[in-house]
C-alpha atoms as a PDB file:
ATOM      1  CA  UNK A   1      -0.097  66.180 -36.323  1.00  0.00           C
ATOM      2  CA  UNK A   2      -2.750  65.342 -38.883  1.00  0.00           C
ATOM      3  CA  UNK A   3      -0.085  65.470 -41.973  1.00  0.00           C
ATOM      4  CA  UNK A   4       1.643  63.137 -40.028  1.00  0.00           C
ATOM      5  CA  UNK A   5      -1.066  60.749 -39.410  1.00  0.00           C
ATOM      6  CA  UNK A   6      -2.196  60.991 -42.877  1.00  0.00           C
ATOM      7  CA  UNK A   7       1.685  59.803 -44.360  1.00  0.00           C
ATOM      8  CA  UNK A   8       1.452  56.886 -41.580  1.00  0.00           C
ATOM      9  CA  UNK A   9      -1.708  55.715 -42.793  1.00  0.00           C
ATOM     10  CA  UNK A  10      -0.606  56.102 -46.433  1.00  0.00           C
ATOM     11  CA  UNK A  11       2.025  54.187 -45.672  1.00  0.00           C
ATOM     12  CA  UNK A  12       0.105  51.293 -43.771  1.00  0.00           C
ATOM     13  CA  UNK A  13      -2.120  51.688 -46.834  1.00  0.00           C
ATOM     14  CA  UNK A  14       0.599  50.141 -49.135  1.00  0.00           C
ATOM     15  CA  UNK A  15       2.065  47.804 -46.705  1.00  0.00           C
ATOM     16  CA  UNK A  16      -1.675  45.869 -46.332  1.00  0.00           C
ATOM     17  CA  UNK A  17      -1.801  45.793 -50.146  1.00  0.00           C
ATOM     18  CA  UNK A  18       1.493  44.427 -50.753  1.00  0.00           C
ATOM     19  CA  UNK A  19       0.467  42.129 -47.634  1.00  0.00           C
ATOM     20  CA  UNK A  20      -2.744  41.061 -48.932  1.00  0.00           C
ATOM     21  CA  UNK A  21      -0.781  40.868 -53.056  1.00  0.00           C
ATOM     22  CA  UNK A  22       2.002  38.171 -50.903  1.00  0.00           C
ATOM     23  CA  UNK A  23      -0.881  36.386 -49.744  1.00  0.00           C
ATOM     24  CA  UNK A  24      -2.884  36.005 -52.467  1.00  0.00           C
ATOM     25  CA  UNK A  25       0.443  34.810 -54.251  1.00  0.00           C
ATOM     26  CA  UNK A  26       1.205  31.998 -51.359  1.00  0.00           C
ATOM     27  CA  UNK A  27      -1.901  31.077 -51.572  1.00  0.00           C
ATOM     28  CA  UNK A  28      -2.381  30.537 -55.658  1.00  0.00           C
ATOM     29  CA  UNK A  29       1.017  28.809 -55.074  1.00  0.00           C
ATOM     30  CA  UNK A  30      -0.415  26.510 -52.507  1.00  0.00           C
ATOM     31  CA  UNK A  31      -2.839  25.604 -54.730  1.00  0.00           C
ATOM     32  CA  UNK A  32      -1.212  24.899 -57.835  1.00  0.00           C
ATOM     33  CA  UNK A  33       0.912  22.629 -55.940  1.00  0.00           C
ATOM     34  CA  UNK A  34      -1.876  20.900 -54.310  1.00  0.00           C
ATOM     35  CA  UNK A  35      -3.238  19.825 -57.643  1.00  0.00           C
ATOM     36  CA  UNK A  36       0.373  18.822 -58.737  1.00  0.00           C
ATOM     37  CA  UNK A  37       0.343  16.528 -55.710  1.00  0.00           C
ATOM     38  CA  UNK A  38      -3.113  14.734 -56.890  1.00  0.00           C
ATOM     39  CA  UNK A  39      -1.393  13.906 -60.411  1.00  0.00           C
ATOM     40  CA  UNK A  40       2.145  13.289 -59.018  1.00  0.00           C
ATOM     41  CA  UNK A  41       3.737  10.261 -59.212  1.00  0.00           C
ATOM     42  CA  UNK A  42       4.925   8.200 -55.932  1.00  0.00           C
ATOM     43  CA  UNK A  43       8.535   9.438 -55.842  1.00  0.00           C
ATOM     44  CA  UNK A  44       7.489  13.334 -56.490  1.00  0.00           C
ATOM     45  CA  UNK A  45       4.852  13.835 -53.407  1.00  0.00           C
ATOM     46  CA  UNK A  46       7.199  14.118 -50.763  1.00  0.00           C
ATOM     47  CA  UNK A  47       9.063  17.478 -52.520  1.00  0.00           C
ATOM     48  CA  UNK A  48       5.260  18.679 -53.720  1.00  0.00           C
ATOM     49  CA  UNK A  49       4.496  18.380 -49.680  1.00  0.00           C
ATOM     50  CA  UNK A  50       7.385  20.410 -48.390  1.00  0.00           C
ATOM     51  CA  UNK A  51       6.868  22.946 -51.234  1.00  0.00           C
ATOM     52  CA  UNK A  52       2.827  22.977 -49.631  1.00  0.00           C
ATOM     53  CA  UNK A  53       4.206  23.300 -45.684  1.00  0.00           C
ATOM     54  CA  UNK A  54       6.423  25.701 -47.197  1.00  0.00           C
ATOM     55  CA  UNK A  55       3.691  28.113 -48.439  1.00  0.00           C
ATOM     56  CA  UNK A  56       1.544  27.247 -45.729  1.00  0.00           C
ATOM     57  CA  UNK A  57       4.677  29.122 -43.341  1.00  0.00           C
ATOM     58  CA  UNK A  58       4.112  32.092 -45.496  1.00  0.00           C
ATOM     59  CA  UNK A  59       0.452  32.328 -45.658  1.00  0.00           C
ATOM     60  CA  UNK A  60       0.674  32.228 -41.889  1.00  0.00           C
ATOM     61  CA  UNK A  61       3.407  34.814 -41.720  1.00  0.00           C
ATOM     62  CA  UNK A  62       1.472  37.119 -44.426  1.00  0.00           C
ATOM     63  CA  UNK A  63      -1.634  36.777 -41.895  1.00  0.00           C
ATOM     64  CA  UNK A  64      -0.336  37.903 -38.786  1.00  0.00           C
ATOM     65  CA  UNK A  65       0.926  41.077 -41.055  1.00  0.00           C
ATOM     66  CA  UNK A  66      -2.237  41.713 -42.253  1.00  0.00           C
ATOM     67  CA  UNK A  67      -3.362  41.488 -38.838  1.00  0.00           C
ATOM     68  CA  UNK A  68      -0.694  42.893 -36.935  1.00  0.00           C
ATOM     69  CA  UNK A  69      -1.180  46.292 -39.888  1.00  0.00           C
ATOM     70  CA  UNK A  70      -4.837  46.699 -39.553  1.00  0.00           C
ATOM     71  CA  UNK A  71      -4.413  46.610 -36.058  1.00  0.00           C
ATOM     72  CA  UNK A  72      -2.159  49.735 -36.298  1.00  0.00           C
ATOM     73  CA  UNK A  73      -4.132  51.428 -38.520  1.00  0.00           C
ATOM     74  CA  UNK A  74      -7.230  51.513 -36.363  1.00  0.00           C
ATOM     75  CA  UNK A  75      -5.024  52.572 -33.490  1.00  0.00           C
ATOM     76  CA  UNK A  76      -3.728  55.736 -35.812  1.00  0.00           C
ATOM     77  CA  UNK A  77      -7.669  56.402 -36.708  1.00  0.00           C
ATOM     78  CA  UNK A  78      -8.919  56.654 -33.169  1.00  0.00           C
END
């Protein structure tokens, strides 16, 4: 029972990295095109601000995996 606990939580392990890693890149993302959108010119803001709702979507949907993987992984260490 223990090995098997111990491969699940490995495997959590790497999911909530790679979770956290697509966050973090959303979120640079995000940001980069934020700053685009404060030099952009009139006709280029409205692409700039799907692009931002766009990774805004992901950073939402990288959060509730975070979430939703912690979650598991205190339910495995109880």
């Amino acid at each position: 029972m223990n090995f098997l606990k111990e491969k699940v939580k490995k495997y959590q392990e790497k999911k909530l990295l790679e979770s956290k890693d697509k966050l973090k890149f959303y979120t640079d993302c995000k940001t980069q095109l934020e700053k685009q959108l404060k030099l952009a010119k009139d006709t280029e803001i409205t692409g700039i601000r799907k692009q931002i709702e766009k990774q805004d979507a992901f950073i939402k949907i990288w959060k509730n995996n975070i979430e939703s993987i912690t979650k598991q992984m205190k339910k495995i260490d109880r």
